[in-house]
PDB file of N, CA and C in Angstrom:
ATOM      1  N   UNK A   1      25.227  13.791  12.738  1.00  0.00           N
ATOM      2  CA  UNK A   1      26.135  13.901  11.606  1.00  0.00           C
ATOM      3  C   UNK A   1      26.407  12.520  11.012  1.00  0.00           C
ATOM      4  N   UNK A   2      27.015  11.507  11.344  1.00  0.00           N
ATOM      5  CA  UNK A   2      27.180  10.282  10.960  1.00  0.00           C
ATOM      6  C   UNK A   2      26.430   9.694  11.057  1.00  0.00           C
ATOM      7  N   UNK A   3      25.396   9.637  12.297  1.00  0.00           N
ATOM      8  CA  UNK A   3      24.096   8.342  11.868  1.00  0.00           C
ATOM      9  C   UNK A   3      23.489   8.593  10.871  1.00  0.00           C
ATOM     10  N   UNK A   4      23.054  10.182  10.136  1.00  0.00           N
ATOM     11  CA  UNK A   4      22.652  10.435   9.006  1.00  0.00           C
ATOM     12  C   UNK A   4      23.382  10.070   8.227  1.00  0.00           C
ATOM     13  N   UNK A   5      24.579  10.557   7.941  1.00  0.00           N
ATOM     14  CA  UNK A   5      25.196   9.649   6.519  1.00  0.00           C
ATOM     15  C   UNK A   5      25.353   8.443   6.609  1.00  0.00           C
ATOM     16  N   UNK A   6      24.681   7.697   7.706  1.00  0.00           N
ATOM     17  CA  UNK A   6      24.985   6.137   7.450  1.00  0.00           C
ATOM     18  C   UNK A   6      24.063   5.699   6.625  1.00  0.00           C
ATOM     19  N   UNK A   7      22.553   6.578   7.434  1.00  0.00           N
ATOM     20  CA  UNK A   7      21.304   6.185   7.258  1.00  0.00           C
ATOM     21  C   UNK A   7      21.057   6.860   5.774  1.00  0.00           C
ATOM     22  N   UNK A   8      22.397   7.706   4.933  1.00  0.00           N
ATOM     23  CA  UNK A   8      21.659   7.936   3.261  1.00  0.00           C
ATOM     24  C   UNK A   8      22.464   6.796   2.634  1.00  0.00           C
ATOM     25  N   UNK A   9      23.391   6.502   3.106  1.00  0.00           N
ATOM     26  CA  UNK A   9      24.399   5.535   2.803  1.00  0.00           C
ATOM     27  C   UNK A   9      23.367   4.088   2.810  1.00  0.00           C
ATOM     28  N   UNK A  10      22.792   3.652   3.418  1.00  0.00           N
ATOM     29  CA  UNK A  10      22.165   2.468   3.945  1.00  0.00           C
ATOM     30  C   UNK A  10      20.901   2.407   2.096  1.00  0.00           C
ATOM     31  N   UNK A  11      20.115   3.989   2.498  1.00  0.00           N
ATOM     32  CA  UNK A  11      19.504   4.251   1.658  1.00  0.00           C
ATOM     33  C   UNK A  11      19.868   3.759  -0.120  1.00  0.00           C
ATOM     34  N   UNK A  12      20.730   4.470  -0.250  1.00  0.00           N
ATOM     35  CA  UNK A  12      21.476   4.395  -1.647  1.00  0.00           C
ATOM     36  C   UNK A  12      21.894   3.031  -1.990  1.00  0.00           C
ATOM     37  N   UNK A  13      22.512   2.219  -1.240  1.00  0.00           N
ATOM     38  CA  UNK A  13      22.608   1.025  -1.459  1.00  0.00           C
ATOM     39  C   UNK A  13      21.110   0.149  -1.587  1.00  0.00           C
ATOM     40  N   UNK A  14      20.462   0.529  -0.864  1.00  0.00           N
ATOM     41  CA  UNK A  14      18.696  -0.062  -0.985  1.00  0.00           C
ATOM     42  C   UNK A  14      18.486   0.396  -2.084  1.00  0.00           C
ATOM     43  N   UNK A  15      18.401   1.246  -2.772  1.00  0.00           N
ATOM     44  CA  UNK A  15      17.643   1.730  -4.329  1.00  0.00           C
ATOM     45  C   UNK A  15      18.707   0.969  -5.191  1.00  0.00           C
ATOM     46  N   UNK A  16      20.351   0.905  -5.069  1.00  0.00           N
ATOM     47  CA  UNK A  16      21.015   0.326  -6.141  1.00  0.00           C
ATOM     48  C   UNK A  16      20.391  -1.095  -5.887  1.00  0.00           C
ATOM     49  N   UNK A  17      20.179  -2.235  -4.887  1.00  0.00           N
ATOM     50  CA  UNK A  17      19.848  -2.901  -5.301  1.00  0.00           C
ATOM     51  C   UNK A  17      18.476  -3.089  -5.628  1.00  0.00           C
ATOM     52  N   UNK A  18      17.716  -2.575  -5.666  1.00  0.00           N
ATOM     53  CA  UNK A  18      16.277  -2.722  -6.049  1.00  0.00           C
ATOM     54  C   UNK A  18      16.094  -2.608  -7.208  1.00  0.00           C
ATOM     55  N   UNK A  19      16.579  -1.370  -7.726  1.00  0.00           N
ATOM     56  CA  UNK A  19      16.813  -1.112  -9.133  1.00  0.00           C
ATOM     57  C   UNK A  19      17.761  -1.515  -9.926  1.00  0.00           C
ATOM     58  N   UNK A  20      18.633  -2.592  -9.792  1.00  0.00           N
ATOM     59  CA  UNK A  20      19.747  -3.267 -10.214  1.00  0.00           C
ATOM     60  C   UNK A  20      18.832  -3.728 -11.215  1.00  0.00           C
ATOM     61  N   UNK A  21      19.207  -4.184 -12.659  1.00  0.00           N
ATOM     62  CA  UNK A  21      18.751  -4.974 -13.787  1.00  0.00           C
ATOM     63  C   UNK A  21      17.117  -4.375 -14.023  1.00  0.00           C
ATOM     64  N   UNK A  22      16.469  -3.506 -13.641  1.00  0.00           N
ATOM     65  CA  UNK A  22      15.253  -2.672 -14.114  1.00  0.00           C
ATOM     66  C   UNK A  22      15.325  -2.256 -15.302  1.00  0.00           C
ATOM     67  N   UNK A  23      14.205  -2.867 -15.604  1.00  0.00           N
ATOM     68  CA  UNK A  23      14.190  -2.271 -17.179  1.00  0.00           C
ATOM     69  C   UNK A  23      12.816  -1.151 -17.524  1.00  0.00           C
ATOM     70  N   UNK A  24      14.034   0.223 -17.329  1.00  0.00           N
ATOM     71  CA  UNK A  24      12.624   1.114 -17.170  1.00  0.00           C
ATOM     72  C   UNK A  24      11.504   1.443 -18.627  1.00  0.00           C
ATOM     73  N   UNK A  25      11.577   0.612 -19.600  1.00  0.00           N
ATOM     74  CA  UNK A  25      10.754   0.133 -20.980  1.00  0.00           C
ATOM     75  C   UNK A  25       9.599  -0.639 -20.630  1.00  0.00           C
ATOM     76  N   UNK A  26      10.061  -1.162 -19.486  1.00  0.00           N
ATOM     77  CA  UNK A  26       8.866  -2.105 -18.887  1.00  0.00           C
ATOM     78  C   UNK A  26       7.428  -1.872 -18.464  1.00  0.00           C
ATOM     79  N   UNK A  27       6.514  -2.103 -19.111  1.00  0.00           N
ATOM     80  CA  UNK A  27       4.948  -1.603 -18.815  1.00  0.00           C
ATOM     81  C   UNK A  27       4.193  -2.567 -17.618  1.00  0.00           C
ATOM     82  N   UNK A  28       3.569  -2.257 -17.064  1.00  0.00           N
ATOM     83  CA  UNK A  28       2.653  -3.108 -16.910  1.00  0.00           C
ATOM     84  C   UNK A  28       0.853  -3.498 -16.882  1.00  0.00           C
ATOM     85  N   UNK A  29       1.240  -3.799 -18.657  1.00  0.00           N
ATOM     86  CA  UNK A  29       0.037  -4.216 -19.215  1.00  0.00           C
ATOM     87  C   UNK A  29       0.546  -5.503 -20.391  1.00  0.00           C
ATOM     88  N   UNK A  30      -0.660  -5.744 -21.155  1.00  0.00           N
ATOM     89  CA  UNK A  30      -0.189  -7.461 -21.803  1.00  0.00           C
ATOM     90  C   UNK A  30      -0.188  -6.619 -23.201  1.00  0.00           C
ATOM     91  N   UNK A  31      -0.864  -5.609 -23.747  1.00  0.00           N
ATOM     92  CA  UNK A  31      -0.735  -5.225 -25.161  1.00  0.00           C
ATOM     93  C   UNK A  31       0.451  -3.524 -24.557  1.00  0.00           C
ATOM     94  N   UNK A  32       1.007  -3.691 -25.880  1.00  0.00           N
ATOM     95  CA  UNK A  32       2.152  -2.106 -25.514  1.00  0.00           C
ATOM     96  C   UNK A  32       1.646  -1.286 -25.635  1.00  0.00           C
ATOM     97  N   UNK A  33       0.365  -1.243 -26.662  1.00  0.00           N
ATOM     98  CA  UNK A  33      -0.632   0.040 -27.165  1.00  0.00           C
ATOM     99  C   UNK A  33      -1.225   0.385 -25.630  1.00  0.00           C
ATOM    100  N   UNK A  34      -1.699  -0.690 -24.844  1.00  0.00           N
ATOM    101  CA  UNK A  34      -2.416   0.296 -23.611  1.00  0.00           C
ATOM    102  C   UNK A  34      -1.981   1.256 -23.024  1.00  0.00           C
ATOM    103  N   UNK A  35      -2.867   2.227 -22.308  1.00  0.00           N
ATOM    104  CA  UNK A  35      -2.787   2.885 -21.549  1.00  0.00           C
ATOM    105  C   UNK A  35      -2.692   2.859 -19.936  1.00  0.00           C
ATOM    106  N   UNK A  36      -1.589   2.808 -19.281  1.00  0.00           N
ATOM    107  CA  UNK A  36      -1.871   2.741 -18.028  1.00  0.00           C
ATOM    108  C   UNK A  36      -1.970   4.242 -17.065  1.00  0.00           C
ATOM    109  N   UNK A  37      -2.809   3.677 -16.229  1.00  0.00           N
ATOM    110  CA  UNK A  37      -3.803   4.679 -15.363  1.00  0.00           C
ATOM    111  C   UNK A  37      -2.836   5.187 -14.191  1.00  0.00           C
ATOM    112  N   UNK A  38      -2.564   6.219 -13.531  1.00  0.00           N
ATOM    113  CA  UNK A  38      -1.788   6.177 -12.693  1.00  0.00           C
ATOM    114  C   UNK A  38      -2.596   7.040 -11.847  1.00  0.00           C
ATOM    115  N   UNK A  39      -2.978   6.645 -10.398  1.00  0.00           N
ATOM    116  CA  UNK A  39      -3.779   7.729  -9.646  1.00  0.00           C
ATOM    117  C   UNK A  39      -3.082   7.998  -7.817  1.00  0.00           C
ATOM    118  N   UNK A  40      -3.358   8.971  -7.770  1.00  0.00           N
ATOM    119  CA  UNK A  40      -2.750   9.534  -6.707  1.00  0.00           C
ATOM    120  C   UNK A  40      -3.372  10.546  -5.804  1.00  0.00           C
ATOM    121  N   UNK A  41      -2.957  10.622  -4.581  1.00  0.00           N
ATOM    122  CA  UNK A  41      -3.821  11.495  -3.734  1.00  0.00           C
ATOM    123  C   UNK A  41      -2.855  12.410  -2.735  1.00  0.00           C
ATOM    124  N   UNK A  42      -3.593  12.979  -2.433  1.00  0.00           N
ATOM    125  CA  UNK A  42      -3.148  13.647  -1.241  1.00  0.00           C
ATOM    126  C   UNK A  42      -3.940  14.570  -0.195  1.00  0.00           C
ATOM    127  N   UNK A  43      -3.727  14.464   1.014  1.00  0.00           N
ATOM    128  CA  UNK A  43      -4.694  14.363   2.357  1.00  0.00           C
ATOM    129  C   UNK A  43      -4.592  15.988   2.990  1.00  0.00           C
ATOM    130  N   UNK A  44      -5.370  16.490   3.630  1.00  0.00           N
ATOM    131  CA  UNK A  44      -5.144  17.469   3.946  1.00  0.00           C
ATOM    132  C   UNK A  44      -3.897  17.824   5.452  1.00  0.00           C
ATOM    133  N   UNK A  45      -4.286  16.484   6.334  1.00  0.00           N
ATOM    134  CA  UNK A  45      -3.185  16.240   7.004  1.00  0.00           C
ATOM    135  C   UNK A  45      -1.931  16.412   6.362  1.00  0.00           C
ATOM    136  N   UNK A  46      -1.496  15.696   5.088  1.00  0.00           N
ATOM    137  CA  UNK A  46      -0.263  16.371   4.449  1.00  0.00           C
ATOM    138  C   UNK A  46       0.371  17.232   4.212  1.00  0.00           C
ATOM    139  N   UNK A  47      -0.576  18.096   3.827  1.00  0.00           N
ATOM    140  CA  UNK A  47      -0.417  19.217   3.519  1.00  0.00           C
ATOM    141  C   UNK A  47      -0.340  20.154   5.024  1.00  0.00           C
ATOM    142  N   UNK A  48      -0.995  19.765   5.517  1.00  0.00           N
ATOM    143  CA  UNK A  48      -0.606  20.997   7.184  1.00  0.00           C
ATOM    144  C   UNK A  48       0.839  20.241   7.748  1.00  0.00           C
ATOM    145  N   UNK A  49       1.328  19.174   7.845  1.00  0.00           N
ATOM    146  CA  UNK A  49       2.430  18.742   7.907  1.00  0.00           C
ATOM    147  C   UNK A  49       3.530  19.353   7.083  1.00  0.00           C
ATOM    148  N   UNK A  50       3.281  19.553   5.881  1.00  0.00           N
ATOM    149  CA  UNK A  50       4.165  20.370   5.080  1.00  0.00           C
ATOM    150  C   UNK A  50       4.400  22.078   5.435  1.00  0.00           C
ATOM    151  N   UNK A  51       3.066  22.535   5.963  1.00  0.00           N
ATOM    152  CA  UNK A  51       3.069  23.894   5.786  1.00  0.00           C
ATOM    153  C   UNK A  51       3.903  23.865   7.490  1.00  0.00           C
ATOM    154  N   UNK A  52       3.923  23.115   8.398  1.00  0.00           N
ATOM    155  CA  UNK A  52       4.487  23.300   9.728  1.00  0.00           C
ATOM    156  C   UNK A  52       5.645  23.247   9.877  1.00  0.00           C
ATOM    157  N   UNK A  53       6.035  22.539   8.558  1.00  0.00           N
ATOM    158  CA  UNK A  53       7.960  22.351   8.774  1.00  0.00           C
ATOM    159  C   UNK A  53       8.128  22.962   8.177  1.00  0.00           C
ATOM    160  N   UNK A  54       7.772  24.275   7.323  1.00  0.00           N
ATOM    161  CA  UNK A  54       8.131  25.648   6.658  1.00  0.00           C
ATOM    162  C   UNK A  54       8.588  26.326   8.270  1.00  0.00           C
ATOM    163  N   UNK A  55       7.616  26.294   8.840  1.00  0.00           N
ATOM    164  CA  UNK A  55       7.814  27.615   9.905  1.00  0.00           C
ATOM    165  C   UNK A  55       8.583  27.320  11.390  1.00  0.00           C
TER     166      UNK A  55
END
């Protein structure tokens, strides 16, 4: 019960300061017209990890 709310507590303060003064307008590329690429995956291990904490 409490080590968890310490540990979202701990959390929340980590994202306020990380994201303190972010400027989410911010690209990262040198012209504004580009396009940035964003790629991502996911493993089949993941996915059986997901389907095991359903059941």
């Amino acid at each position: 019960c409490c080590k968890l709310e310490s540990q979202v507590q701990a959390e929340e303060r980590l994202l306020k300061t990380l994201f303190t003064g972010y400027n989410k307008l911010s690209r990262p590329v040198i012209n504004s017209s580009d396009t940035v690429l964003v790629h991502f995956g996911l493993s089949i291990a993941q996915l059986v990890d997901v389907v095991r904490a359903r059941y």
